[in-house]
C-alpha atoms as a PDB file:
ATOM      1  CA  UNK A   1       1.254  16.213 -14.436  1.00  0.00           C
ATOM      2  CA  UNK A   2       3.946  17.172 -11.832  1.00  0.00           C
ATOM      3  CA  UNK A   3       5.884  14.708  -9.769  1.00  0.00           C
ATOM      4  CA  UNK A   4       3.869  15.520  -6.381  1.00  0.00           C
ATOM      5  CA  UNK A   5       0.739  15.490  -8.375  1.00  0.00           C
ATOM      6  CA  UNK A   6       1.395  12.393  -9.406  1.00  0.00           C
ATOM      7  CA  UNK A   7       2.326  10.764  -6.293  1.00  0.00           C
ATOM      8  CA  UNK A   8      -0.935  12.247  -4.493  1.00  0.00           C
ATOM      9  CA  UNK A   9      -2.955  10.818  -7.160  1.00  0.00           C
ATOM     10  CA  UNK A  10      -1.430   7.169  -6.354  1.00  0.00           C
ATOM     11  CA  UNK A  11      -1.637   8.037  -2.797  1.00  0.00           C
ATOM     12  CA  UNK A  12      -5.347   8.226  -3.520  1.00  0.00           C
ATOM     13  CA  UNK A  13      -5.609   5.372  -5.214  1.00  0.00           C
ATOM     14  CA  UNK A  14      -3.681   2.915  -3.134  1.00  0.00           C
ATOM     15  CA  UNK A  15      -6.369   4.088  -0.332  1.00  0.00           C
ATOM     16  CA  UNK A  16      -9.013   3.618  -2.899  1.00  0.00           C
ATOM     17  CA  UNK A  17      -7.840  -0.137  -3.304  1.00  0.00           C
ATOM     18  CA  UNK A  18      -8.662  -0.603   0.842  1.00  0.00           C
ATOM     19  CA  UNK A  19     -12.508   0.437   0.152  1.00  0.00           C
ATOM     20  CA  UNK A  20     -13.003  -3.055  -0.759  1.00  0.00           C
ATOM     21  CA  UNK A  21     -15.096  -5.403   0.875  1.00  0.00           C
ATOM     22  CA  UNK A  22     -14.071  -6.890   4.148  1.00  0.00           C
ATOM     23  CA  UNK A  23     -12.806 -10.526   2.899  1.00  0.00           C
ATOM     24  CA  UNK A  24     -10.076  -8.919  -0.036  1.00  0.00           C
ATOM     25  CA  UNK A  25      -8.739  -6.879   2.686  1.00  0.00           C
ATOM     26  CA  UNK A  26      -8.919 -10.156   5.275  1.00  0.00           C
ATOM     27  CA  UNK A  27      -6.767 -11.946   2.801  1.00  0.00           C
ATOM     28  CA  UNK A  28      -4.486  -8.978   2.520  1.00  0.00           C
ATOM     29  CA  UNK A  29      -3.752  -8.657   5.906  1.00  0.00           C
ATOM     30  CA  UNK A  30      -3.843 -12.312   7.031  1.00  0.00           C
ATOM     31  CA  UNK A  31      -0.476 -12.354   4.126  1.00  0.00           C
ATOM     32  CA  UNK A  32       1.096  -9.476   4.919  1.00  0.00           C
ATOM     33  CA  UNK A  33       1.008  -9.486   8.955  1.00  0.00           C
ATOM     34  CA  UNK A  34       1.428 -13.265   8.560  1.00  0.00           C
ATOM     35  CA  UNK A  35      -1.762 -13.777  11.280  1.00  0.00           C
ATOM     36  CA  UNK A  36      -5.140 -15.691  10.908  1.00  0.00           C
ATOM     37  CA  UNK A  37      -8.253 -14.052  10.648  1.00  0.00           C
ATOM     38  CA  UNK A  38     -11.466 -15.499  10.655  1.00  0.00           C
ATOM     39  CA  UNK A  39     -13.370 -14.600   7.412  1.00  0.00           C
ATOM     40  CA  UNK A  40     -16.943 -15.974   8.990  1.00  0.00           C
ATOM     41  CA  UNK A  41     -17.069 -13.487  12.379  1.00  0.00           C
ATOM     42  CA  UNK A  42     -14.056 -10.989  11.387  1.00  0.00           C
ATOM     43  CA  UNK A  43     -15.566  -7.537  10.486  1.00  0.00           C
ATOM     44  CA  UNK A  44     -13.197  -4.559   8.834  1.00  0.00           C
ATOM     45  CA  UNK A  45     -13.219  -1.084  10.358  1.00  0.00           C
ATOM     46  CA  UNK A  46     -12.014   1.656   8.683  1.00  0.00           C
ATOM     47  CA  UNK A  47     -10.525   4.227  11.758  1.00  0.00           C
ATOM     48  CA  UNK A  48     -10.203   7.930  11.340  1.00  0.00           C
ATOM     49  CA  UNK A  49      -6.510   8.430  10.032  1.00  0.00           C
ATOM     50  CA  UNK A  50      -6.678  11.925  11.102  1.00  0.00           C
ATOM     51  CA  UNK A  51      -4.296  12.685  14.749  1.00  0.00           C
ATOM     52  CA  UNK A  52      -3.557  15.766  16.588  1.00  0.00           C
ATOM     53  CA  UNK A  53      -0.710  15.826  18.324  1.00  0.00           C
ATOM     54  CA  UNK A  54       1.302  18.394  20.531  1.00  0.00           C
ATOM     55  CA  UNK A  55       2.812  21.046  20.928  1.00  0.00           C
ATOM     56  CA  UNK A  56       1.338  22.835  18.220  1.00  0.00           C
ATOM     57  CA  UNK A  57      -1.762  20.814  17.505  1.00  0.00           C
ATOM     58  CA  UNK A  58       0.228  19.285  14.168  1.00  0.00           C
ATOM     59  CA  UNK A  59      -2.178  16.899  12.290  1.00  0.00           C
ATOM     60  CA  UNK A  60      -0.758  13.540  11.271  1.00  0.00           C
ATOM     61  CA  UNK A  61      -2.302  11.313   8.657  1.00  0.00           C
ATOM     62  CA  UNK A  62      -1.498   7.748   8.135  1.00  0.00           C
ATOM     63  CA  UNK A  63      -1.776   6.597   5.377  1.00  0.00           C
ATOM     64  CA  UNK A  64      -4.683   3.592   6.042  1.00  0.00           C
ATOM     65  CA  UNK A  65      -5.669   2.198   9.564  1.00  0.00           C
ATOM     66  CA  UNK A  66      -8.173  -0.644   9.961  1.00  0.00           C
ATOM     67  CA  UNK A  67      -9.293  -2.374  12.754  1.00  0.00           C
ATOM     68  CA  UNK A  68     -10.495  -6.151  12.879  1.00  0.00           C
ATOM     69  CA  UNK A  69     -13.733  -6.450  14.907  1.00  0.00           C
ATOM     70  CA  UNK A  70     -14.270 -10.115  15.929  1.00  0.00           C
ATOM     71  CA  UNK A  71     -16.680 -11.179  19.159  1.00  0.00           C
ATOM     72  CA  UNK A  72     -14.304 -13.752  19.914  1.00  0.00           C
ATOM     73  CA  UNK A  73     -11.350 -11.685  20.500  1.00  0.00           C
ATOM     74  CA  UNK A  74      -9.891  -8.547  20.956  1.00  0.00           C
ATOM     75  CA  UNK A  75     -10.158  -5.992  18.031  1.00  0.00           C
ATOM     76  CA  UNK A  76      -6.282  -5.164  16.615  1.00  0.00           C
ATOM     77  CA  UNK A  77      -5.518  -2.436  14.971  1.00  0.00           C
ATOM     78  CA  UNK A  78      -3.239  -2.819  11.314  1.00  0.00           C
ATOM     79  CA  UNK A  79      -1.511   0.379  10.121  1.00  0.00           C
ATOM     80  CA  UNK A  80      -0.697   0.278   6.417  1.00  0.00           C
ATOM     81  CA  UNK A  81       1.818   3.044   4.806  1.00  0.00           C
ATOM     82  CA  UNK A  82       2.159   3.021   0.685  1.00  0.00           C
ATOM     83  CA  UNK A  83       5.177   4.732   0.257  1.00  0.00           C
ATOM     84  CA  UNK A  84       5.938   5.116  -3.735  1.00  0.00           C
ATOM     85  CA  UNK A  85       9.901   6.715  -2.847  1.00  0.00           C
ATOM     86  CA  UNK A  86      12.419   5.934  -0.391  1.00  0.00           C
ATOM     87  CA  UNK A  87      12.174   8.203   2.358  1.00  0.00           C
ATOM     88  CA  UNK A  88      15.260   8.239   5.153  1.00  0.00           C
ATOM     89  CA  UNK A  89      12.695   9.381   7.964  1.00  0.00           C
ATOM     90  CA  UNK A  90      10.322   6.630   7.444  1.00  0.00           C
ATOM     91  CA  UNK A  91      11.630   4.965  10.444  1.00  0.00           C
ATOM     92  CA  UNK A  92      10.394   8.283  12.592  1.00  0.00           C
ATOM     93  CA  UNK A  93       7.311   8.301  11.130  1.00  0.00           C
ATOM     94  CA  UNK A  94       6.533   5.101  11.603  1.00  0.00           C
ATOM     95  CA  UNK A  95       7.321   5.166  15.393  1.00  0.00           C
ATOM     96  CA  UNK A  96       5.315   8.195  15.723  1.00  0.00           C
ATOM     97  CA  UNK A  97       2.250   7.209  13.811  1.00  0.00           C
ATOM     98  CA  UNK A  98       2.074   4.028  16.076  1.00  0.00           C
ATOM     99  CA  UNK A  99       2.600   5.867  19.598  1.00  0.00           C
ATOM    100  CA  UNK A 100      -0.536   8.264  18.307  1.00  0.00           C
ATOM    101  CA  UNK A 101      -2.990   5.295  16.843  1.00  0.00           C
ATOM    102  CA  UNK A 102      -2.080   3.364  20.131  1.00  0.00           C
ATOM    103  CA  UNK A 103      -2.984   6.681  22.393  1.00  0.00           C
ATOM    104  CA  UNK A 104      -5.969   7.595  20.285  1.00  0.00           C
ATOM    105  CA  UNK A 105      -7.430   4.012  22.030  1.00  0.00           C
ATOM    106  CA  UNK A 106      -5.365   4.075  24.878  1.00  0.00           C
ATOM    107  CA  UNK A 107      -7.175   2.113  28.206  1.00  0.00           C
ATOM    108  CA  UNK A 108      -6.184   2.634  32.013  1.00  0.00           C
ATOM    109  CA  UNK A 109      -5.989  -0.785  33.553  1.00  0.00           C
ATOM    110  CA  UNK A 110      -7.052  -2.058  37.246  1.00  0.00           C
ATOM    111  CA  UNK A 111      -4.082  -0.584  38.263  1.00  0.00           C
ATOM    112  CA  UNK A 112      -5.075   2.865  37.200  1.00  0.00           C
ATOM    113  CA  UNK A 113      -1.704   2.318  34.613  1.00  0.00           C
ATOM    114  CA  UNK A 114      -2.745   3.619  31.254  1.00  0.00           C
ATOM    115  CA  UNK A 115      -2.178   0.421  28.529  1.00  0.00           C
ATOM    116  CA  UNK A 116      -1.257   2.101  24.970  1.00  0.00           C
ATOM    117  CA  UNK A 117      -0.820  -0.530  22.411  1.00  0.00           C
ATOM    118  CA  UNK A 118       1.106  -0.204  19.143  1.00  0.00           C
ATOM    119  CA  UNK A 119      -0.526  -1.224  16.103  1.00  0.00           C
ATOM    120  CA  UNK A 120       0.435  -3.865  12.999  1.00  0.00           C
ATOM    121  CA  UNK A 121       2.820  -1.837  11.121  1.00  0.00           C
ATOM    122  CA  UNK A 122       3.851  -2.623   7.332  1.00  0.00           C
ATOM    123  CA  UNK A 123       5.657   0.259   5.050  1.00  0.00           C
ATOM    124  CA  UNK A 124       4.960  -1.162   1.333  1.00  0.00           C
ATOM    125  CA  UNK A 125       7.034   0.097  -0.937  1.00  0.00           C
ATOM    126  CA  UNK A 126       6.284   0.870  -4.955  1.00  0.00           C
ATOM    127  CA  UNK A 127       9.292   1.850  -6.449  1.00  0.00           C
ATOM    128  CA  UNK A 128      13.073   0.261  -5.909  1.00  0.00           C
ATOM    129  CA  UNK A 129      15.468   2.037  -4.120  1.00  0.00           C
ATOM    130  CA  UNK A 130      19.123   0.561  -3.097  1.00  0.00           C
ATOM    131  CA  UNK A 131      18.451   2.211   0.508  1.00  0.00           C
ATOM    132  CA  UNK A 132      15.062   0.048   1.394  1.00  0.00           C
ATOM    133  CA  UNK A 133      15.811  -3.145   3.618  1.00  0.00           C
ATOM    134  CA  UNK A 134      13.883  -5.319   5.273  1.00  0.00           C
ATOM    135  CA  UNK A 135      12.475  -4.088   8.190  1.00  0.00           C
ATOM    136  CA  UNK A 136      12.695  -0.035   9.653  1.00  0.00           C
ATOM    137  CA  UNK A 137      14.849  -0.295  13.024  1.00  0.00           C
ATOM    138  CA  UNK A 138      14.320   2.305  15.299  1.00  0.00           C
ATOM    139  CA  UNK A 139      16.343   1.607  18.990  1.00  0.00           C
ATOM    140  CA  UNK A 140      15.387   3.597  21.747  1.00  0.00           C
ATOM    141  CA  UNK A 141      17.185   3.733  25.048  1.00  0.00           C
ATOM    142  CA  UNK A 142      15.197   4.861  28.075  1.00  0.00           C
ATOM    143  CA  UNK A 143      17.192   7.292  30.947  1.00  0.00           C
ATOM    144  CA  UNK A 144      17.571   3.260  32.916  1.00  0.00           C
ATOM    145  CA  UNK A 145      19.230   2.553  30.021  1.00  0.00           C
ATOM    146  CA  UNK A 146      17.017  -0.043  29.058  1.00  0.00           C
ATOM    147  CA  UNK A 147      16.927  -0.947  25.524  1.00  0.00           C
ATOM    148  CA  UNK A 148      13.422  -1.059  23.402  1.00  0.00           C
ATOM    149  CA  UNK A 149      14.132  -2.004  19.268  1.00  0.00           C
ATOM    150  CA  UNK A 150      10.970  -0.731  17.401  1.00  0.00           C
ATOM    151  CA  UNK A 151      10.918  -2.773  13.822  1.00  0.00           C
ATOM    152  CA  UNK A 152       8.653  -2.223  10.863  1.00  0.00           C
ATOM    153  CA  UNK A 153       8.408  -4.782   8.382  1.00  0.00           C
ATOM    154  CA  UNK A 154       8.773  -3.765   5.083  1.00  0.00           C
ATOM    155  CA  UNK A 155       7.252  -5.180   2.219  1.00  0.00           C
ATOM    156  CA  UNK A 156       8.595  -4.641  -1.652  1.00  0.00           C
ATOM    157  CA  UNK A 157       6.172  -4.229  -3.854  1.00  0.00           C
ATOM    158  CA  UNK A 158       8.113  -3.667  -6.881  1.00  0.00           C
ATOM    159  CA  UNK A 159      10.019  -7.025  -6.541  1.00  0.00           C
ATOM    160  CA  UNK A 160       6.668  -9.179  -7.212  1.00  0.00           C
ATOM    161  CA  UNK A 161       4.884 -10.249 -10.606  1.00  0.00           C
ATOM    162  CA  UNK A 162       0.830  -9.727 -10.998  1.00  0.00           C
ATOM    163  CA  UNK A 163       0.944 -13.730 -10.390  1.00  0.00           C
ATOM    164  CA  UNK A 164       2.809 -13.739  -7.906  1.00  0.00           C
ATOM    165  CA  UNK A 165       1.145 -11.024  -6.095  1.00  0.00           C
ATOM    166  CA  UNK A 166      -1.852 -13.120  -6.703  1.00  0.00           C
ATOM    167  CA  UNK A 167      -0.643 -16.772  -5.389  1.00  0.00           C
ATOM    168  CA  UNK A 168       0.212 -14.890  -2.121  1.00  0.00           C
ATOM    169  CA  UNK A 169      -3.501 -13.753  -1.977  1.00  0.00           C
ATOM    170  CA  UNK A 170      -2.406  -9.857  -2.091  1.00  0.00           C
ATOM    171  CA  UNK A 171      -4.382  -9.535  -5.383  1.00  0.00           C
ATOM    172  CA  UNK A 172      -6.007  -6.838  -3.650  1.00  0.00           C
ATOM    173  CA  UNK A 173      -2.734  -4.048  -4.254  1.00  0.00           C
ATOM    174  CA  UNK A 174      -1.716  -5.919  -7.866  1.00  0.00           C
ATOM    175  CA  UNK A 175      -2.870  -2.463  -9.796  1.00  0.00           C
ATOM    176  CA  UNK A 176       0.022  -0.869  -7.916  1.00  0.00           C
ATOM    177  CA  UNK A 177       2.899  -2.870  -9.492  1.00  0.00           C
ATOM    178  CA  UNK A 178       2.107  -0.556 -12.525  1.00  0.00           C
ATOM    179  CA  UNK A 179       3.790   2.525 -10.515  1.00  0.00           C
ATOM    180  CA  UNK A 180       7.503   1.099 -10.521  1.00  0.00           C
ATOM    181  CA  UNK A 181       7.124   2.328 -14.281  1.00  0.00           C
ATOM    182  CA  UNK A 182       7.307   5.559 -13.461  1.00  0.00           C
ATOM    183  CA  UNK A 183      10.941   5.865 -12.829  1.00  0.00           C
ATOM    184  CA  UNK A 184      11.916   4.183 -16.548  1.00  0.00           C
ATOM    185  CA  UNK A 185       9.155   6.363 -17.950  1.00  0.00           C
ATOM    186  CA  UNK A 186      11.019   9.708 -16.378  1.00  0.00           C
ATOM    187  CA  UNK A 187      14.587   8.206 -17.385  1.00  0.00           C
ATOM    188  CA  UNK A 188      13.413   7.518 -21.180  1.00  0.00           C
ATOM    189  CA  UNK A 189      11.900  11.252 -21.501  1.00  0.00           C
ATOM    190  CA  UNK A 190      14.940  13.210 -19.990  1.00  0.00           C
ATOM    191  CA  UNK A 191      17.286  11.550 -22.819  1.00  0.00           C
ATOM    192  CA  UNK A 192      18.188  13.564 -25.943  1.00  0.00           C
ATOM    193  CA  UNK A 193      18.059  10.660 -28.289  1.00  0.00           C
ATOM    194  CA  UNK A 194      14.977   7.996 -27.658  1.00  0.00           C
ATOM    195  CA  UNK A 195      16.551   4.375 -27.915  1.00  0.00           C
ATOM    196  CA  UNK A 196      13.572   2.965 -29.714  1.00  0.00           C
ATOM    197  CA  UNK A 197      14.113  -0.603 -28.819  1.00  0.00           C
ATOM    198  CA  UNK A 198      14.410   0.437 -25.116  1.00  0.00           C
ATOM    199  CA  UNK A 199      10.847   2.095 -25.687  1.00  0.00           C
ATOM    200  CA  UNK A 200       8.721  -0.597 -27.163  1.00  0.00           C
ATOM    201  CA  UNK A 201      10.358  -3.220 -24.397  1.00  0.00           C
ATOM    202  CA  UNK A 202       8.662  -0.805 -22.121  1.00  0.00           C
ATOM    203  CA  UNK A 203       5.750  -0.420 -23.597  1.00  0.00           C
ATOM    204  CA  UNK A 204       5.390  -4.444 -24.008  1.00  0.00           C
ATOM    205  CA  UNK A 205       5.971  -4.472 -20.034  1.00  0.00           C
ATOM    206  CA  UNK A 206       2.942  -1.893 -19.223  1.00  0.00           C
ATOM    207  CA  UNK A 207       0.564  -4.249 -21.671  1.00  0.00           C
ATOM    208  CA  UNK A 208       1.687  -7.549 -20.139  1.00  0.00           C
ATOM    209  CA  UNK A 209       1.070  -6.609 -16.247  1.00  0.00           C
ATOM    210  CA  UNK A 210      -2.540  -4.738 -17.665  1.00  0.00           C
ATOM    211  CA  UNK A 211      -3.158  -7.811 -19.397  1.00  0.00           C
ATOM    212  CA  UNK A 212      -1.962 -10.496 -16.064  1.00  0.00           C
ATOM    213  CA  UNK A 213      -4.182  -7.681 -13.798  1.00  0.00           C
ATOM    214  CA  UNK A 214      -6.767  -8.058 -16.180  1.00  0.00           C
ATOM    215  CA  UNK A 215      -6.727 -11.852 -15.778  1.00  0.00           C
ATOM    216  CA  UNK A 216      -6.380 -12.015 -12.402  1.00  0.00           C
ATOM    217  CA  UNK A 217      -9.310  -9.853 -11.426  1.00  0.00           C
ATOM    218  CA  UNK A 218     -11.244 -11.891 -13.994  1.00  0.00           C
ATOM    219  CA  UNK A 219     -10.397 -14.903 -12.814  1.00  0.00           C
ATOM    220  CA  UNK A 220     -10.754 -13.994  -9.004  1.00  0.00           C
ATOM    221  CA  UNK A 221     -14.117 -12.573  -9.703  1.00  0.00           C
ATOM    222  CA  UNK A 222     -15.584 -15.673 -11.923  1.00  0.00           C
ATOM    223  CA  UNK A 223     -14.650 -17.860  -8.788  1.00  0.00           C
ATOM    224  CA  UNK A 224     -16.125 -15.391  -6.405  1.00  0.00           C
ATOM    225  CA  UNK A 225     -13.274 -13.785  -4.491  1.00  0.00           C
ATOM    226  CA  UNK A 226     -13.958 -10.992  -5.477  1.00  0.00           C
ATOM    227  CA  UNK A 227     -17.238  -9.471  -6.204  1.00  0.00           C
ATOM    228  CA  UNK A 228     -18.159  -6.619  -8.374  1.00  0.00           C
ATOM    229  CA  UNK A 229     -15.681  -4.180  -6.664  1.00  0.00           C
ATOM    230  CA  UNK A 230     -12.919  -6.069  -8.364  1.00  0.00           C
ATOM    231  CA  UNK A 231     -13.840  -4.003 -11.286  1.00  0.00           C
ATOM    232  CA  UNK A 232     -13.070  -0.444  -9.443  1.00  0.00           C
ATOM    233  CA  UNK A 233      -9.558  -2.012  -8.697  1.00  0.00           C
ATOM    234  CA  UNK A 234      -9.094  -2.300 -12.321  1.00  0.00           C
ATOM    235  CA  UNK A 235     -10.051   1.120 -13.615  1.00  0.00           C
ATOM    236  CA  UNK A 236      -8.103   2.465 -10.391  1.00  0.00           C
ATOM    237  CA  UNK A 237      -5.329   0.449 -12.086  1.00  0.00           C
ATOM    238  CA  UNK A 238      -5.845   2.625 -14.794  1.00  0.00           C
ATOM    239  CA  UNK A 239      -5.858   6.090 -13.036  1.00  0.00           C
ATOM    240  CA  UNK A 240      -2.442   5.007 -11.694  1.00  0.00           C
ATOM    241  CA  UNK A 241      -0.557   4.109 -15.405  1.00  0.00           C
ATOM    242  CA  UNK A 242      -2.206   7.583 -16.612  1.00  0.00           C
ATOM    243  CA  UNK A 243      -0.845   8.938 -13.457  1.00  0.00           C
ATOM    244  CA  UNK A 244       2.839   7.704 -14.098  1.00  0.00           C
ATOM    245  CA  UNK A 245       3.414   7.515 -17.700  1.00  0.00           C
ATOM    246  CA  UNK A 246       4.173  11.337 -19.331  1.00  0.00           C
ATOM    247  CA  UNK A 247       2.277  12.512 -22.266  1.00  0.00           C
ATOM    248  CA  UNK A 248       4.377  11.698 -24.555  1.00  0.00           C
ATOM    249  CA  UNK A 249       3.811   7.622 -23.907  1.00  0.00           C
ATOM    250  CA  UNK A 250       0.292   7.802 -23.159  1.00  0.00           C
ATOM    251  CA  UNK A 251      -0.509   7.519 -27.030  1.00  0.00           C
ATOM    252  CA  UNK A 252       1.859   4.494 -27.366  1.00  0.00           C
ATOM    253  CA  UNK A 253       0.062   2.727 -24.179  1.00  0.00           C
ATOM    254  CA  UNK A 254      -3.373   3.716 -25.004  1.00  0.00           C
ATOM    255  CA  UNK A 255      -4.345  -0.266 -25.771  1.00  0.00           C
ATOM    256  CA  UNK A 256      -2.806  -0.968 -22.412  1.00  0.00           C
ATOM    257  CA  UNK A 257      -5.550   0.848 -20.435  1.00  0.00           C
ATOM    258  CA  UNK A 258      -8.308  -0.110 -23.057  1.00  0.00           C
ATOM    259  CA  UNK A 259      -7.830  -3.690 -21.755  1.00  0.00           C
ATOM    260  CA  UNK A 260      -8.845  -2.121 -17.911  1.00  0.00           C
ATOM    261  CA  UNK A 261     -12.036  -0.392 -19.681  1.00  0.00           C
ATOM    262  CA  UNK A 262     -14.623  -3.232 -18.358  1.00  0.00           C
ATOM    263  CA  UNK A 263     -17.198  -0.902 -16.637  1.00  0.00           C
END
């Protein structure tokens, strides 16, 4: 499979992962945004990430955009981007798919002053990078020169366990831990000479975050976090370790995604 195959298909199924019911992806987002949500009236709505824009009529597509319906509030929107590389115009995009999700629902007020608000933003990153900090910065200056910082938080996948993942209550995006892999897989197969011992330590690291997935989903499901839909995050575990391992390890890792076969 090519490299931009490969990162569509784990494009598709980090998307996949937010098709879940409404109180996985109320956990996820009361963790990541750091905000309470109320599980018993809260109801998850999934908003066209398609946007025109002009000149040009160029269509932008965000990667996942929810919003929380809730009768005793206002309904906020959450913008979620998976991003599996580093990529140095994140920042841009990032401002630019929030100014077009907040115009999309954009209200005139009493005032006849049209109110655009920007969405929750998070970038989530899959694979390490020595470039990716904390948060994406973007300062802009206005002709007044008045001074408006627009921060992302970022969030690093690729520095958390299954467990850990798990005791933060973002079980929900544990299957994409596997795709950090993929760089160590692509470093092993461009060498002349295969350092054995290097190989099997990698294989042993594919079969013990299956296995802690595997657990975790169990466990989460026997105590009724998550219902049956747990098991589609598992096999969508699997579509993402066949999407980053190369042929020649998919052999050697075969009993890896056997443990994910529970459908």
């Amino acid at each position: 499979m090519s490299k931009d195959n490969s990162r569509a298909a784990i494009d598709e199924t980090a998307k996949f992962l937010f098709d879940a019911p409404d109180h996985a992806i109320i956990d996820f987002i009361s963790r990541i945004f750091s905000i309470h949500i109320d599980k018993a009236t809260a109801e998850i709505i999934r908003v066209s990430s398609e946007y025109i824009s002009h000149p040009g009529f160029s269509r932008h597509l965000p990667d996942i955009v929810l919003s929380v319906h809730d009768k005793t509030g206002p309904e906020p929107l959450f913008h979620i981007e998976i991003q599996t590389e580093h990529d140095g115009m994140m920042d841009l995009r990032m401002v630019k798919y929030g100014y077009l999700i907040g115009a999309s629902r954009s209200q005139m007020d009493e005032n006849d002053t049209r109110i655009i608000s920007i969405p929750h933003q998070v970038v989530i990153y899959l694979e390490e990078h020595r470039r990716i900090r904390d948060e994406l910065k973007v300062k802009i200056i206005f002709p007044d020169e008045s001074e408006v910082d627009y921060i992302v938080p970022v969030f690093r996948l690729y520095a958390y366990s299954a467990y850990e993942l798990s005791e933060m209550d973002l079980y929900l995006v544990i299957p994409l831990i596997l795709v950090k892999y993929r760089k160590r897989f692509d470093i092993i197969c461009r060498r002349k000479n295969l350092n054995q011992e290097e190989f099997d330590a990698l294989v042993q690291d594919v079969l013990q975050d299956i296995e802690q997935i595997t657990t975790i989903t169990g466990t989460y499901e026997e105590k009724g976090v998550m219902d049956e839909t747990s098991k589609y995050i598992i096999l969508s575990a699997k579509l993402v370790i066949e999407t980053a391992a190369p042929e020649n390890l998919r052999q050697d890792c075969k009993q890896a995604w056997d443990l994910t076969a529970l459908c």
